[in-house]
PDB file of N, CA and C in Angstrom:
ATOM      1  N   UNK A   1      -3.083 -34.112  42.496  1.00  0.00           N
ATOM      2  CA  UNK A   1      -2.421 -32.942  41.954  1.00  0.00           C
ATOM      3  C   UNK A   1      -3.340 -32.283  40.921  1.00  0.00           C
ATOM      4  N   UNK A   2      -3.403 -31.272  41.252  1.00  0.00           N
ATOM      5  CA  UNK A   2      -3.978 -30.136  39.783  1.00  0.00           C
ATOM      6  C   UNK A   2      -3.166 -29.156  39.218  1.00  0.00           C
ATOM      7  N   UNK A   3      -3.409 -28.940  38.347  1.00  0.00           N
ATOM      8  CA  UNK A   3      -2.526 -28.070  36.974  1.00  0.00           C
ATOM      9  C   UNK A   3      -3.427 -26.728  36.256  1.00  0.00           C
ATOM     10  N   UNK A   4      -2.369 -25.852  36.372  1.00  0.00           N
ATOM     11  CA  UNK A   4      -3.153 -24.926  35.574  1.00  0.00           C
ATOM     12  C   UNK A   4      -1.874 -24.777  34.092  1.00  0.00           C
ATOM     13  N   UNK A   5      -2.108 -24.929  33.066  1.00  0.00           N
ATOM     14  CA  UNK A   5      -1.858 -25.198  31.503  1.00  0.00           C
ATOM     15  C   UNK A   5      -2.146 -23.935  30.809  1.00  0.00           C
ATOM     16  N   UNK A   6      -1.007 -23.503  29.884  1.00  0.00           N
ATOM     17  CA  UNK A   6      -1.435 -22.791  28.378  1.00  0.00           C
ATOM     18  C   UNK A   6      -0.987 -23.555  27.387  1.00  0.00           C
ATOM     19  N   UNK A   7      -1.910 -23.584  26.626  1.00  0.00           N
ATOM     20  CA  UNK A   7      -1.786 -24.203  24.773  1.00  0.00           C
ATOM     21  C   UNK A   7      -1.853 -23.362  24.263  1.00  0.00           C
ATOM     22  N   UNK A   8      -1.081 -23.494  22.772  1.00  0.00           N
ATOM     23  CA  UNK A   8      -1.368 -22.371  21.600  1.00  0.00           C
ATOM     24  C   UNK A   8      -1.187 -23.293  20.852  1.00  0.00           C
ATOM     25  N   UNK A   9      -1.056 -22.443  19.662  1.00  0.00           N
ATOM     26  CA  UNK A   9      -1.356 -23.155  18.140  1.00  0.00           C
ATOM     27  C   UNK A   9      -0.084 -23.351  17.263  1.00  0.00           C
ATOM     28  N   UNK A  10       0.266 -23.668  16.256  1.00  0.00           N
ATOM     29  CA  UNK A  10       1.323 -23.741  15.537  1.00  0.00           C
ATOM     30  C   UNK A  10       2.345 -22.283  15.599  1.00  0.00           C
ATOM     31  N   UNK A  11       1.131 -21.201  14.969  1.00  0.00           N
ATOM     32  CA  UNK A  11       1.940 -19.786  15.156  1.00  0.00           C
ATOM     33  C   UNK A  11       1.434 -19.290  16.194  1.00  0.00           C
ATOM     34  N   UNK A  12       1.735 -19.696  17.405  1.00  0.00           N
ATOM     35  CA  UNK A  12       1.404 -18.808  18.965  1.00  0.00           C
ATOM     36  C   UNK A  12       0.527 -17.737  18.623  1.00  0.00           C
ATOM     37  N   UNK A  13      -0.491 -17.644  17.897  1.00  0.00           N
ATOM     38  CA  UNK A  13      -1.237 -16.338  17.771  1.00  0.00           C
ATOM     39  C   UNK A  13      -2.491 -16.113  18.825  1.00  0.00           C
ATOM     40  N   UNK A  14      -2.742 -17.393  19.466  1.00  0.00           N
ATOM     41  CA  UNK A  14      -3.591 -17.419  20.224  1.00  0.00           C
ATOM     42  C   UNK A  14      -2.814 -18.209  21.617  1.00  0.00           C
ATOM     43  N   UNK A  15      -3.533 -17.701  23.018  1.00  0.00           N
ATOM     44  CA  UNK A  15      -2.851 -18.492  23.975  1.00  0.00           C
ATOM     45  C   UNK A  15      -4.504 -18.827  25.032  1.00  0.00           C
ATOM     46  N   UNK A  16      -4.376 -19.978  25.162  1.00  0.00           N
ATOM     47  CA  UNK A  16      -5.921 -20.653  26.031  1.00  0.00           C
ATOM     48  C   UNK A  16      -4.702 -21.301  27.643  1.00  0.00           C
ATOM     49  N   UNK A  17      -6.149 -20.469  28.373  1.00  0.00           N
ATOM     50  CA  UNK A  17      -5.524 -21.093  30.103  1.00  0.00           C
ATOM     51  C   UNK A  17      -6.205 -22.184  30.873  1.00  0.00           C
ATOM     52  N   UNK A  18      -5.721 -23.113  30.842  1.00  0.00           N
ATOM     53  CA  UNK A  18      -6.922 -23.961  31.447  1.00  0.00           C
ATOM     54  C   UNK A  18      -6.383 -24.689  32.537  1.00  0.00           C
ATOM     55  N   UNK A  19      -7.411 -25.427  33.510  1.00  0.00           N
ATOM     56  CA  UNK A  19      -7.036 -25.917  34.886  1.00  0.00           C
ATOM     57  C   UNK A  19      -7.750 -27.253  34.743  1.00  0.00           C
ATOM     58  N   UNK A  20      -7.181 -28.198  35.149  1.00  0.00           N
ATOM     59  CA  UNK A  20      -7.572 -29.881  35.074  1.00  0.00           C
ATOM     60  C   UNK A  20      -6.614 -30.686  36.247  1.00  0.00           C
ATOM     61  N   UNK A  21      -7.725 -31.958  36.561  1.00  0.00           N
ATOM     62  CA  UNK A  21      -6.985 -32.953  37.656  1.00  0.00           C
ATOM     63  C   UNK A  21      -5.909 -33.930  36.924  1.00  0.00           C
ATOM     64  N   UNK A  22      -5.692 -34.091  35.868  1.00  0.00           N
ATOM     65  CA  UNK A  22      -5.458 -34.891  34.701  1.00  0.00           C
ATOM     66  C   UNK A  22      -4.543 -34.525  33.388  1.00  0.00           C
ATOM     67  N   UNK A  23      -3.464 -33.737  33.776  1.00  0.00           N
ATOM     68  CA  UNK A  23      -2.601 -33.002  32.835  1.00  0.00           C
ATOM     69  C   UNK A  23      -2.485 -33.406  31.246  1.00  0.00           C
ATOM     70  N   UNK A  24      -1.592 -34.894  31.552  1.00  0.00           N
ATOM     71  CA  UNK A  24      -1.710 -35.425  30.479  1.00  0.00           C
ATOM     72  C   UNK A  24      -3.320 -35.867  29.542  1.00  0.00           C
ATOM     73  N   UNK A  25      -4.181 -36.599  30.121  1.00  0.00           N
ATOM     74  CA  UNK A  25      -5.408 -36.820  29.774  1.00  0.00           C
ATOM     75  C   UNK A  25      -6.408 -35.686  28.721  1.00  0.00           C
ATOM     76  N   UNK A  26      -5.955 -34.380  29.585  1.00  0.00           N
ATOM     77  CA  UNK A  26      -6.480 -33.015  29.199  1.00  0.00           C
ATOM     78  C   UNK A  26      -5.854 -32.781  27.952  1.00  0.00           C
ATOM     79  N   UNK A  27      -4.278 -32.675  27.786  1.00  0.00           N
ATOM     80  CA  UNK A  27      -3.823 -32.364  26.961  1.00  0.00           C
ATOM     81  C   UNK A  27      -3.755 -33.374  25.691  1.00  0.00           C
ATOM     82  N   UNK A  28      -4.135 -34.473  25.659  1.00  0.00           N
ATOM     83  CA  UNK A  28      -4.177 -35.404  24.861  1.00  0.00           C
ATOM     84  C   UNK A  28      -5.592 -34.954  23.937  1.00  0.00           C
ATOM     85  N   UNK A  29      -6.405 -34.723  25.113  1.00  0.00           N
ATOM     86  CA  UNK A  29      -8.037 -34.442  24.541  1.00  0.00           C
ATOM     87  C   UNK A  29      -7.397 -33.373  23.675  1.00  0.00           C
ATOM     88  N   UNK A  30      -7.089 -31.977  24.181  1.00  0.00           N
ATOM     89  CA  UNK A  30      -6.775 -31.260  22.975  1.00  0.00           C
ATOM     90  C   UNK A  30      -6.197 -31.550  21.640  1.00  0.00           C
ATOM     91  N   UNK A  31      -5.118 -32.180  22.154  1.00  0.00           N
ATOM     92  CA  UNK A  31      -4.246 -32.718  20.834  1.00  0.00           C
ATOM     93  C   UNK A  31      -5.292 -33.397  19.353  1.00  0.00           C
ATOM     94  N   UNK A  32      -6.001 -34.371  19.887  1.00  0.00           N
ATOM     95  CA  UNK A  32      -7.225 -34.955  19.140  1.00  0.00           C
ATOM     96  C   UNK A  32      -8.233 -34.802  18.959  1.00  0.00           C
ATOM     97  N   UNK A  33      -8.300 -32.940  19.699  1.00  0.00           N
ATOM     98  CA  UNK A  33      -9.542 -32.028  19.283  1.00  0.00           C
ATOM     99  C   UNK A  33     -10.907 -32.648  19.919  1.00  0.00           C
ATOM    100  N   UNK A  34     -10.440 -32.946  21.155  1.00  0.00           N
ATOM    101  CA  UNK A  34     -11.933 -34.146  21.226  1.00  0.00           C
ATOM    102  C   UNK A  34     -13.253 -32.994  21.884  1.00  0.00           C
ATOM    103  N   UNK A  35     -12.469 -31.559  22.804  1.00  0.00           N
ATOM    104  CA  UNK A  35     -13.115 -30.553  23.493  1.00  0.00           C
ATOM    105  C   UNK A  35     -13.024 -29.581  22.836  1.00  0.00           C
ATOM    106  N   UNK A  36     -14.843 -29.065  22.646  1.00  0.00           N
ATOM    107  CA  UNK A  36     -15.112 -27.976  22.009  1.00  0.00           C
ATOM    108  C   UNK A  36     -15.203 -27.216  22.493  1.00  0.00           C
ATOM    109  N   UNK A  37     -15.008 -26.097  21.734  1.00  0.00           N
ATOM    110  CA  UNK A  37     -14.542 -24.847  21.968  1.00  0.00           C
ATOM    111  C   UNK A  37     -13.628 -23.988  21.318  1.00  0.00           C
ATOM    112  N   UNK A  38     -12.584 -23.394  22.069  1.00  0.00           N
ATOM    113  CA  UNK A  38     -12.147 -22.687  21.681  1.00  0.00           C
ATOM    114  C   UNK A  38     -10.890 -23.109  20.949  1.00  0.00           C
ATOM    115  N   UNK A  39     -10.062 -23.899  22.398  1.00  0.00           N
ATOM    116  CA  UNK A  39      -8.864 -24.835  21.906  1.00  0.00           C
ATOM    117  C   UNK A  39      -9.181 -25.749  20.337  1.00  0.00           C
ATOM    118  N   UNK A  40     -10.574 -26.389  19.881  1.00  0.00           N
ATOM    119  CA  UNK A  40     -10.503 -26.730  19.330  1.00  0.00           C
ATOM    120  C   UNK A  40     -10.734 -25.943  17.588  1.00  0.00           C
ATOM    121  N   UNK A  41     -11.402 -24.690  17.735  1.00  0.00           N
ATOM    122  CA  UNK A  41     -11.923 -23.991  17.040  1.00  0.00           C
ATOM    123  C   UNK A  41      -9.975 -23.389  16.558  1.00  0.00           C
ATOM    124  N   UNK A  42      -9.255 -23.105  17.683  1.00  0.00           N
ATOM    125  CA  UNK A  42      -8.108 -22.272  16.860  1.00  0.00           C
ATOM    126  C   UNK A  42      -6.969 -23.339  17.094  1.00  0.00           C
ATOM    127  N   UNK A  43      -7.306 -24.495  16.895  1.00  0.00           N
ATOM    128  CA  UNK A  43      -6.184 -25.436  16.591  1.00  0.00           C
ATOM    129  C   UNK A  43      -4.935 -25.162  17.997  1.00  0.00           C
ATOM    130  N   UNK A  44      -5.622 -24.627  19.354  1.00  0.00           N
ATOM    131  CA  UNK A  44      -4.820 -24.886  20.265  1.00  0.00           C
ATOM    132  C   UNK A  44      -4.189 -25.874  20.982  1.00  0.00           C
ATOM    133  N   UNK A  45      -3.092 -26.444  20.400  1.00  0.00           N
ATOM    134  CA  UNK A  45      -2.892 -28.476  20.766  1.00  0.00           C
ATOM    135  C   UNK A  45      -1.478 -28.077  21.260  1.00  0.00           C
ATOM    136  N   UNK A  46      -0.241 -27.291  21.326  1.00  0.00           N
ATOM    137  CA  UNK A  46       0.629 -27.497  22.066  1.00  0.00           C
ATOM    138  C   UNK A  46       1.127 -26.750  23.330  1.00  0.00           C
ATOM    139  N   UNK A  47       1.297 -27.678  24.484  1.00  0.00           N
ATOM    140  CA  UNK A  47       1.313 -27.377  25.626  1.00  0.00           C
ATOM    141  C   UNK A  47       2.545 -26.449  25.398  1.00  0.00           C
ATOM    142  N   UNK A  48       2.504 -24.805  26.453  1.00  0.00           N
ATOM    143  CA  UNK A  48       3.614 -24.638  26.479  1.00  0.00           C
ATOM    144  C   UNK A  48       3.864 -23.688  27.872  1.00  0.00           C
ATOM    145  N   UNK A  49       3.210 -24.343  28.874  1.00  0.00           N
ATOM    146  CA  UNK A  49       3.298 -24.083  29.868  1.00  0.00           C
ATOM    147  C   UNK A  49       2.274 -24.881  31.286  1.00  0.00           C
ATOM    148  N   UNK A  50       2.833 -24.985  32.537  1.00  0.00           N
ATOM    149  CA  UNK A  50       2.005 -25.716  33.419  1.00  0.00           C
ATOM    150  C   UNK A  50       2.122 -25.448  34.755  1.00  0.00           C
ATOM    151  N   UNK A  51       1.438 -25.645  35.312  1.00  0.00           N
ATOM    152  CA  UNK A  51       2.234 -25.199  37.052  1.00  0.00           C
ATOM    153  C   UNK A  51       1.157 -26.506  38.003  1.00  0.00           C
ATOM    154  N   UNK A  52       2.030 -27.037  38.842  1.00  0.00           N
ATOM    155  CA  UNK A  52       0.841 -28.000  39.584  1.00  0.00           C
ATOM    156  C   UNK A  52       0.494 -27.091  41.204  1.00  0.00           C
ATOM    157  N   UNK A  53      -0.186 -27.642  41.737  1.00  0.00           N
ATOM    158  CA  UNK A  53      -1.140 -27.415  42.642  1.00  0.00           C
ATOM    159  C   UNK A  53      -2.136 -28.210  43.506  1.00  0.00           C
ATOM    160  N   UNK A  54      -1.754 -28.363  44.789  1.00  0.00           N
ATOM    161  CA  UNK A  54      -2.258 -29.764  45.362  1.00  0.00           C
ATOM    162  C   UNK A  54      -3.442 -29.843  45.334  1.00  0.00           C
ATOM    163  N   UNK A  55      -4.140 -28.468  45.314  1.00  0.00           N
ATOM    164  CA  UNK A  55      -5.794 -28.529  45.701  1.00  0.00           C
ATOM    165  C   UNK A  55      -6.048 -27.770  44.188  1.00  0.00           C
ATOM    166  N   UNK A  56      -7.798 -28.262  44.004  1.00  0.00           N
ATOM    167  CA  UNK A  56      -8.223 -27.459  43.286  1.00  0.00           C
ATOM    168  C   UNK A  56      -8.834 -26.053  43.403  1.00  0.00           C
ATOM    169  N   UNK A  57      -9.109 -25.549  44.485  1.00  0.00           N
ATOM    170  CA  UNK A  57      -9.154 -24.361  45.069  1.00  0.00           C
ATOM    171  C   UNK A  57      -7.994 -23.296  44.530  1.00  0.00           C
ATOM    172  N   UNK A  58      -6.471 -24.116  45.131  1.00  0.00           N
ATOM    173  CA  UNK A  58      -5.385 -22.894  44.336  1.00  0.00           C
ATOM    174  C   UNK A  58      -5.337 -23.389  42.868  1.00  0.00           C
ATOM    175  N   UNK A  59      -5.634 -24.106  42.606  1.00  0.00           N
ATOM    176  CA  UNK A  59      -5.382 -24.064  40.843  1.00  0.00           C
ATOM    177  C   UNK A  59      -6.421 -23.426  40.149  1.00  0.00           C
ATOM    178  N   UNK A  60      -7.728 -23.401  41.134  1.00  0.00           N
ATOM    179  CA  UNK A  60      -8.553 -22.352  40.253  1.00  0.00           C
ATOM    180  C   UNK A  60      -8.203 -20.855  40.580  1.00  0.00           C
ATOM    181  N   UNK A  61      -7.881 -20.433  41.673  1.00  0.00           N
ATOM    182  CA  UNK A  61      -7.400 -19.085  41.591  1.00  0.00           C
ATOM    183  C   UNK A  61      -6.592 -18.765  40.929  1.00  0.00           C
ATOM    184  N   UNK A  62      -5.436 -19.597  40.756  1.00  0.00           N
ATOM    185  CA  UNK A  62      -4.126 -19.205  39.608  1.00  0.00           C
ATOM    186  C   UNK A  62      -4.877 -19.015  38.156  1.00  0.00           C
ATOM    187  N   UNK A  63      -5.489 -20.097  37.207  1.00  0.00           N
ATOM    188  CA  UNK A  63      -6.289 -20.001  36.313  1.00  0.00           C
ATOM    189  C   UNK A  63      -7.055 -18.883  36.424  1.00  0.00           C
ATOM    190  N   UNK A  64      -7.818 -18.222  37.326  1.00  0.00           N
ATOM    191  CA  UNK A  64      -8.649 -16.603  36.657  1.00  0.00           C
ATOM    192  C   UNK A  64      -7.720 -15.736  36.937  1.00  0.00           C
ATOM    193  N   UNK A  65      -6.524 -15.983  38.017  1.00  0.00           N
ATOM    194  CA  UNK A  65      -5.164 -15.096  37.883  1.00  0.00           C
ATOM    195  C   UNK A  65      -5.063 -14.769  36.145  1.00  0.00           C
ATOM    196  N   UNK A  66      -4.371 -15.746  35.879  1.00  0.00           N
ATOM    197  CA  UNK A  66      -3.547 -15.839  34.890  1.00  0.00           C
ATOM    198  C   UNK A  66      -4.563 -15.062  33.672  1.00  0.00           C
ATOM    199  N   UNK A  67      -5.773 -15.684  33.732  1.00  0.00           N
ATOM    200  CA  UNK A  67      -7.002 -15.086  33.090  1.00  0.00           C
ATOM    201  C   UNK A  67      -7.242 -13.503  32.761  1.00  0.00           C
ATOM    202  N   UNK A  68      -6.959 -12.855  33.990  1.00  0.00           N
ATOM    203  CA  UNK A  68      -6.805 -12.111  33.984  1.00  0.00           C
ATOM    204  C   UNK A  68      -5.781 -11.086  33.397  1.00  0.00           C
ATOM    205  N   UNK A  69      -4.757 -11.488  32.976  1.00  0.00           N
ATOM    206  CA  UNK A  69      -3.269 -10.695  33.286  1.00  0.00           C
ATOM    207  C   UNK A  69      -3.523 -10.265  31.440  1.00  0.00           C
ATOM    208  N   UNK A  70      -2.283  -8.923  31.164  1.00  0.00           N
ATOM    209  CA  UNK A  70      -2.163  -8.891  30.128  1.00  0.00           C
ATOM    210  C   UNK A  70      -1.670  -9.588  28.872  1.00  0.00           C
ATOM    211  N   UNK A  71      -1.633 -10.254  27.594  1.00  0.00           N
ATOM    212  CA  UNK A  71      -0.483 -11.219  27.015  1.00  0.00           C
ATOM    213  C   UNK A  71       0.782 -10.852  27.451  1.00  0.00           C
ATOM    214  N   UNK A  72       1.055  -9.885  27.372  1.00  0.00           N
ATOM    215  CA  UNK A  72       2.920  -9.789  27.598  1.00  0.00           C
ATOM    216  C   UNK A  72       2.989  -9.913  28.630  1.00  0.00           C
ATOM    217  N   UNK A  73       2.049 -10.086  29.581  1.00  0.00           N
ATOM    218  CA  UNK A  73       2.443 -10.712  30.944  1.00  0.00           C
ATOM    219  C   UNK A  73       2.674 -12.232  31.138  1.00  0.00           C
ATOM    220  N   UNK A  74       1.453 -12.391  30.228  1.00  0.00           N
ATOM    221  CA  UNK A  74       1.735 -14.327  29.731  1.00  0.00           C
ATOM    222  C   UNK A  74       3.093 -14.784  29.529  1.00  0.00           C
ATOM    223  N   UNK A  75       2.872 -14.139  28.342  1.00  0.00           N
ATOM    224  CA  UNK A  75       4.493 -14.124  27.482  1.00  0.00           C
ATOM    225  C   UNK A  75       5.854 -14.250  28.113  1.00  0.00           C
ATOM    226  N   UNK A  76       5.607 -13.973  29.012  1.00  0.00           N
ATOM    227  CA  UNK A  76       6.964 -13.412  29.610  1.00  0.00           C
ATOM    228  C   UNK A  76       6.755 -14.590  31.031  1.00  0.00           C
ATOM    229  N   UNK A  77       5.539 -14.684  31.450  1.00  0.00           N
ATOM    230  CA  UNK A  77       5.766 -16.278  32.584  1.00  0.00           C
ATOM    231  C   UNK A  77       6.397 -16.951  31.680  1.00  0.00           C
ATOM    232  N   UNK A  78       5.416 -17.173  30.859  1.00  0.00           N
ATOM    233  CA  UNK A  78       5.866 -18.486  29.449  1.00  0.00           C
ATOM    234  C   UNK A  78       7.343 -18.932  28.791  1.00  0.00           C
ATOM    235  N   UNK A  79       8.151 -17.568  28.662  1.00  0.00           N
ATOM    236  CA  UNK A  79       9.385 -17.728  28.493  1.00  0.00           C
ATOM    237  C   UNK A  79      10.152 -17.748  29.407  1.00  0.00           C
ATOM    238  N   UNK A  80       9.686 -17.484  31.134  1.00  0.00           N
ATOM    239  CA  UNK A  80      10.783 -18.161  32.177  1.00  0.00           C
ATOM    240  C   UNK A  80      10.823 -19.588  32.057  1.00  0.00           C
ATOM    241  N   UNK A  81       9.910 -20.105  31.902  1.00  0.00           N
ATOM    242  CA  UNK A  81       9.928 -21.449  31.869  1.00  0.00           C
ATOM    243  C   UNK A  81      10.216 -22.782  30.917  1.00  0.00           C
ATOM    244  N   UNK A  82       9.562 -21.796  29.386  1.00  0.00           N
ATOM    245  CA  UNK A  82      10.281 -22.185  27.651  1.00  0.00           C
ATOM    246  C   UNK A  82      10.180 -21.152  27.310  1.00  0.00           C
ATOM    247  N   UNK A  83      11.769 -20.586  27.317  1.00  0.00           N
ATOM    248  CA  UNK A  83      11.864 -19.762  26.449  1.00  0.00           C
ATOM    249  C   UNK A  83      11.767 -19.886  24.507  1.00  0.00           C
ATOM    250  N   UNK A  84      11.966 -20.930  24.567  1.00  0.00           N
ATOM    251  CA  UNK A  84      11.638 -21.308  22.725  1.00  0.00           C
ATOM    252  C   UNK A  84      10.336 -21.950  22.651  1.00  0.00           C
ATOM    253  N   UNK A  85       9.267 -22.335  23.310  1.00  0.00           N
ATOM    254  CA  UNK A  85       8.147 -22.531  23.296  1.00  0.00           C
ATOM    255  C   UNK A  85       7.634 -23.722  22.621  1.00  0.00           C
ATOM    256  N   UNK A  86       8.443 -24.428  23.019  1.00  0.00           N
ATOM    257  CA  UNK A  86       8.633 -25.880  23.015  1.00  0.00           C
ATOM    258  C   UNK A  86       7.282 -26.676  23.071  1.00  0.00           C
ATOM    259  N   UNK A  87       6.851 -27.663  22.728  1.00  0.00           N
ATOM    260  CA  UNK A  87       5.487 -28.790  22.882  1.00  0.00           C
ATOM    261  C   UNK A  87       5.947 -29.010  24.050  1.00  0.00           C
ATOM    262  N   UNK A  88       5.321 -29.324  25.412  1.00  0.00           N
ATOM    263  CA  UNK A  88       5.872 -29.640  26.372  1.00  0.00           C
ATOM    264  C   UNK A  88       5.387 -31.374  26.912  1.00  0.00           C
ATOM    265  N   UNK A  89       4.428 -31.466  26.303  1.00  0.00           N
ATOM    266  CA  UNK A  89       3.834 -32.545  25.844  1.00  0.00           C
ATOM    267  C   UNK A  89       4.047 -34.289  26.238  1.00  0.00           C
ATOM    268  N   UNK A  90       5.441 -34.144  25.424  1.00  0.00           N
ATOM    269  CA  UNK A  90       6.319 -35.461  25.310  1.00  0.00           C
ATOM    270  C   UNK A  90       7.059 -35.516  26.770  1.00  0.00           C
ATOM    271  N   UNK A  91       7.418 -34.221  27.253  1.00  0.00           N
ATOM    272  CA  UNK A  91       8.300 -34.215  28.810  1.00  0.00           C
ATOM    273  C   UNK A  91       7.308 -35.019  29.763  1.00  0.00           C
ATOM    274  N   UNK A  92       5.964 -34.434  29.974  1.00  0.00           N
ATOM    275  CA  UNK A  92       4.717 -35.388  30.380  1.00  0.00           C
ATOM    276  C   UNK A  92       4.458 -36.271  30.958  1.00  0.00           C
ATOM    277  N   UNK A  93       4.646 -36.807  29.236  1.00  0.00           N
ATOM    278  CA  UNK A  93       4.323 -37.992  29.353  1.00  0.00           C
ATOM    279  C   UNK A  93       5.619 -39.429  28.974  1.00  0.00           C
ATOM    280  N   UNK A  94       6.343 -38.592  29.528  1.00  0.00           N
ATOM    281  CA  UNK A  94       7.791 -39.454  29.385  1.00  0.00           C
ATOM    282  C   UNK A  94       7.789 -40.698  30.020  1.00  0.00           C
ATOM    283  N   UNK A  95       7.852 -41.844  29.702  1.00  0.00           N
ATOM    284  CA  UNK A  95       8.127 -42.617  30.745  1.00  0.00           C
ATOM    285  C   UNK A  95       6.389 -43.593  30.996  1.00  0.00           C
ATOM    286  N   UNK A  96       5.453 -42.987  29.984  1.00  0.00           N
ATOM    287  CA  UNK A  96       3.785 -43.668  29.887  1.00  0.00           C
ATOM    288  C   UNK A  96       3.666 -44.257  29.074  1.00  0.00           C
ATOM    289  N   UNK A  97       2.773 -45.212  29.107  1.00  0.00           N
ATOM    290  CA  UNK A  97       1.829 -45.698  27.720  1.00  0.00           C
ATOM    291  C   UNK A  97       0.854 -45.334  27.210  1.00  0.00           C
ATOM    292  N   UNK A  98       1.373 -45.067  25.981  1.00  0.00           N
ATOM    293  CA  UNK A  98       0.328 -44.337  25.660  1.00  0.00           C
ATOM    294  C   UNK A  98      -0.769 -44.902  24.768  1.00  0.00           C
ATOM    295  N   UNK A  99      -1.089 -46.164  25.617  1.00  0.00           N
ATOM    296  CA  UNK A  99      -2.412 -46.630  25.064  1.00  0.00           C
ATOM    297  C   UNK A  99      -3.669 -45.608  25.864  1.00  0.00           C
ATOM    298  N   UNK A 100      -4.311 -45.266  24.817  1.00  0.00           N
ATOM    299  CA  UNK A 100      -5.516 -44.539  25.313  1.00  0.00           C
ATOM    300  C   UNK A 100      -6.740 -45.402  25.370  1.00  0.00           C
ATOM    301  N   UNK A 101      -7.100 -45.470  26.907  1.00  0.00           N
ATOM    302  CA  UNK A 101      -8.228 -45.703  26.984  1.00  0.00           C
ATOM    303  C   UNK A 101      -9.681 -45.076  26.670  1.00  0.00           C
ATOM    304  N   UNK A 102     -10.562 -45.620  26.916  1.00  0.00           N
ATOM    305  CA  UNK A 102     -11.636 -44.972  26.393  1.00  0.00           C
ATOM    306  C   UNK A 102     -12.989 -45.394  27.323  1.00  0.00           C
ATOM    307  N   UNK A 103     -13.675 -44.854  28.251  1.00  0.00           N
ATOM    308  CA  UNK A 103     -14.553 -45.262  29.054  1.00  0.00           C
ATOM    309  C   UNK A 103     -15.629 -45.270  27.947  1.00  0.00           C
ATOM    310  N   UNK A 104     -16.889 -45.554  28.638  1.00  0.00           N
ATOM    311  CA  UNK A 104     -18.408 -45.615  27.904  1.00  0.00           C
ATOM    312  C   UNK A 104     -19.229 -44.453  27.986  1.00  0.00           C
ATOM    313  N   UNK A 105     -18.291 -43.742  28.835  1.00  0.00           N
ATOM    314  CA  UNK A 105     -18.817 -41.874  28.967  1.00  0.00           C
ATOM    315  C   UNK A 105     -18.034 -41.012  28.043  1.00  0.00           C
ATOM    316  N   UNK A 106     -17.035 -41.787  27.371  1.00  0.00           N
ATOM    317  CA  UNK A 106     -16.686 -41.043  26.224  1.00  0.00           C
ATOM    318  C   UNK A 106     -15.546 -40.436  27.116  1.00  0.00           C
ATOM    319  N   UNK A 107     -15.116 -40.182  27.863  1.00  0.00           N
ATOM    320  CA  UNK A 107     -14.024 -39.857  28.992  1.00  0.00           C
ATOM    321  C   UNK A 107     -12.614 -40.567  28.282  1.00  0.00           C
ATOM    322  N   UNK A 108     -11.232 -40.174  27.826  1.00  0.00           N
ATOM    323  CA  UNK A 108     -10.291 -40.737  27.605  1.00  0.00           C
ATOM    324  C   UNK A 108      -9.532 -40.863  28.041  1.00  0.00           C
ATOM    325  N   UNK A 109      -8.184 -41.353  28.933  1.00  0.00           N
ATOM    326  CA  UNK A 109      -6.995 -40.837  29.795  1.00  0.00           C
ATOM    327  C   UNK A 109      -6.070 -41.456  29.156  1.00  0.00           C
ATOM    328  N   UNK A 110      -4.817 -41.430  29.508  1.00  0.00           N
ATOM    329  CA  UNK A 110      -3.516 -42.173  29.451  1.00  0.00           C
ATOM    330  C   UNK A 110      -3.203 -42.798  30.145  1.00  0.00           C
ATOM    331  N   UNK A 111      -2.878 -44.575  30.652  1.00  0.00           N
ATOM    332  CA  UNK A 111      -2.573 -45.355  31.392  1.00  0.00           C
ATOM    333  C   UNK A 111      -1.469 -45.472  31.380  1.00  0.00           C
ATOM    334  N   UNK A 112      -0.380 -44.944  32.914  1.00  0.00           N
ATOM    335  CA  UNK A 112       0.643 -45.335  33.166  1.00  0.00           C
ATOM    336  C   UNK A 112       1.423 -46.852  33.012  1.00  0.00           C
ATOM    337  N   UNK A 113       2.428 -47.178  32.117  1.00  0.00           N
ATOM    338  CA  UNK A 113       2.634 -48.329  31.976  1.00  0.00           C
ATOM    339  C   UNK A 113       3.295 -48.767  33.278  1.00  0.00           C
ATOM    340  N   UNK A 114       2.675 -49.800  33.915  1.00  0.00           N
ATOM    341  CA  UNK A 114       3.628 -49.701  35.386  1.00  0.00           C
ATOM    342  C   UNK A 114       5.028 -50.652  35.259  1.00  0.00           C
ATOM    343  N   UNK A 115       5.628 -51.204  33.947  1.00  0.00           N
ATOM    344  CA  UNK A 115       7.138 -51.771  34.303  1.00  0.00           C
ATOM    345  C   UNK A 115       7.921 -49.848  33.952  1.00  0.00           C
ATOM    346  N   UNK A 116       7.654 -48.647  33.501  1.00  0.00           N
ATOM    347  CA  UNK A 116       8.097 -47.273  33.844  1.00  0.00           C
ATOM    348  C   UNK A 116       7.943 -46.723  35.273  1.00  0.00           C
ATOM    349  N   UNK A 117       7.326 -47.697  35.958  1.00  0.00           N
ATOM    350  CA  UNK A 117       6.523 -46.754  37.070  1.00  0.00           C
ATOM    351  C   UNK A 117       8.037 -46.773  37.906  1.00  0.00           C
ATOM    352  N   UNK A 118       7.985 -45.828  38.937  1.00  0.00           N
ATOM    353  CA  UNK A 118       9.181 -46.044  39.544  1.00  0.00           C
ATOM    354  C   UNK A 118       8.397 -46.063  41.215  1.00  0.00           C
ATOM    355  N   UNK A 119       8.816 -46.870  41.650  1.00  0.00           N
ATOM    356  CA  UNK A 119       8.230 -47.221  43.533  1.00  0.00           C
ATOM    357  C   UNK A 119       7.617 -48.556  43.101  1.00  0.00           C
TER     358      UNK A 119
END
C-alpha cells in the first residue's frame, strides 16, 4: 500500500504533501524531525490528512495532483475528511507498538505488535 499525506504545524499556517510506502514510519520521522527540509524547518508534525493507493505510480500522480491545486482547494479535501483538523496520527497507529526500531542506515519504522495483529 502507498499513501499520499498532508502535515501542518500547530497553527495550520503551512500545509506539506507527501507520498510514502510506510505511513506510519514517515509520519513518525516527521514527528521527531528526523527529515530535512521543509516539514522540519516549519515544525510540520501533524498528520491531517491521507489517502492509500495500491501502486506507487497512482500515489505519485495524486501527490503532484494535489501539488498542484490551490490551498482552498486543499482546505476543503482536508475538511471532508477532518473537519476539525485533528492529529490523525494516533488513529494509525492504533492497535501498534510503538517500539521504534532503528536500522544501521539510520532508517526508523514502527513494529507491529503481533498479539494486536488481527489474522
Amino acid at each position: 500500500m502507498y499513501y499520499v499525506y498532508i502535515v501542518t504545524n500547530k497553527n495550520h499556517t503551512v500545509l506539506y504533501i507527501g507520498m510514502t510506502g510506510s505511513l506510519e514510519s514517515r509520519i513518525h520521522d516527521h514527528r521527531a524531525r528526523l527529515i530535512e527540509g521543509f516539514t522540519k524547518r516549519y515544525q510540520a508534525t501533524k498528520l491531517i490528512y491521507y489517502e492509500d493507493y495500491p501502486d506507487p505510480l497512482s500515489a505519485i500522480a495524486r501527490e503532484k495532483q494535489l501539488k498542484g491545486w490551490r490551498r482552498e482547494k486543499k482546505i476543503t479535501l482536508i475538511e471532508r475528511m477532518n473537519p476539525r483538523w485533528c492529529d490523525l496520527f494516533e488513529q494509525i497507529t492504533e492497535g501498534m507498538d510503538m517500539d521504534i526500531l532503528s536500522s544501521g542506515s539510520g532508517v526508523s519504522k514502527i513494529v507491529r505488535d503481533p498479539s494486536t495483529s488481527s489474522g
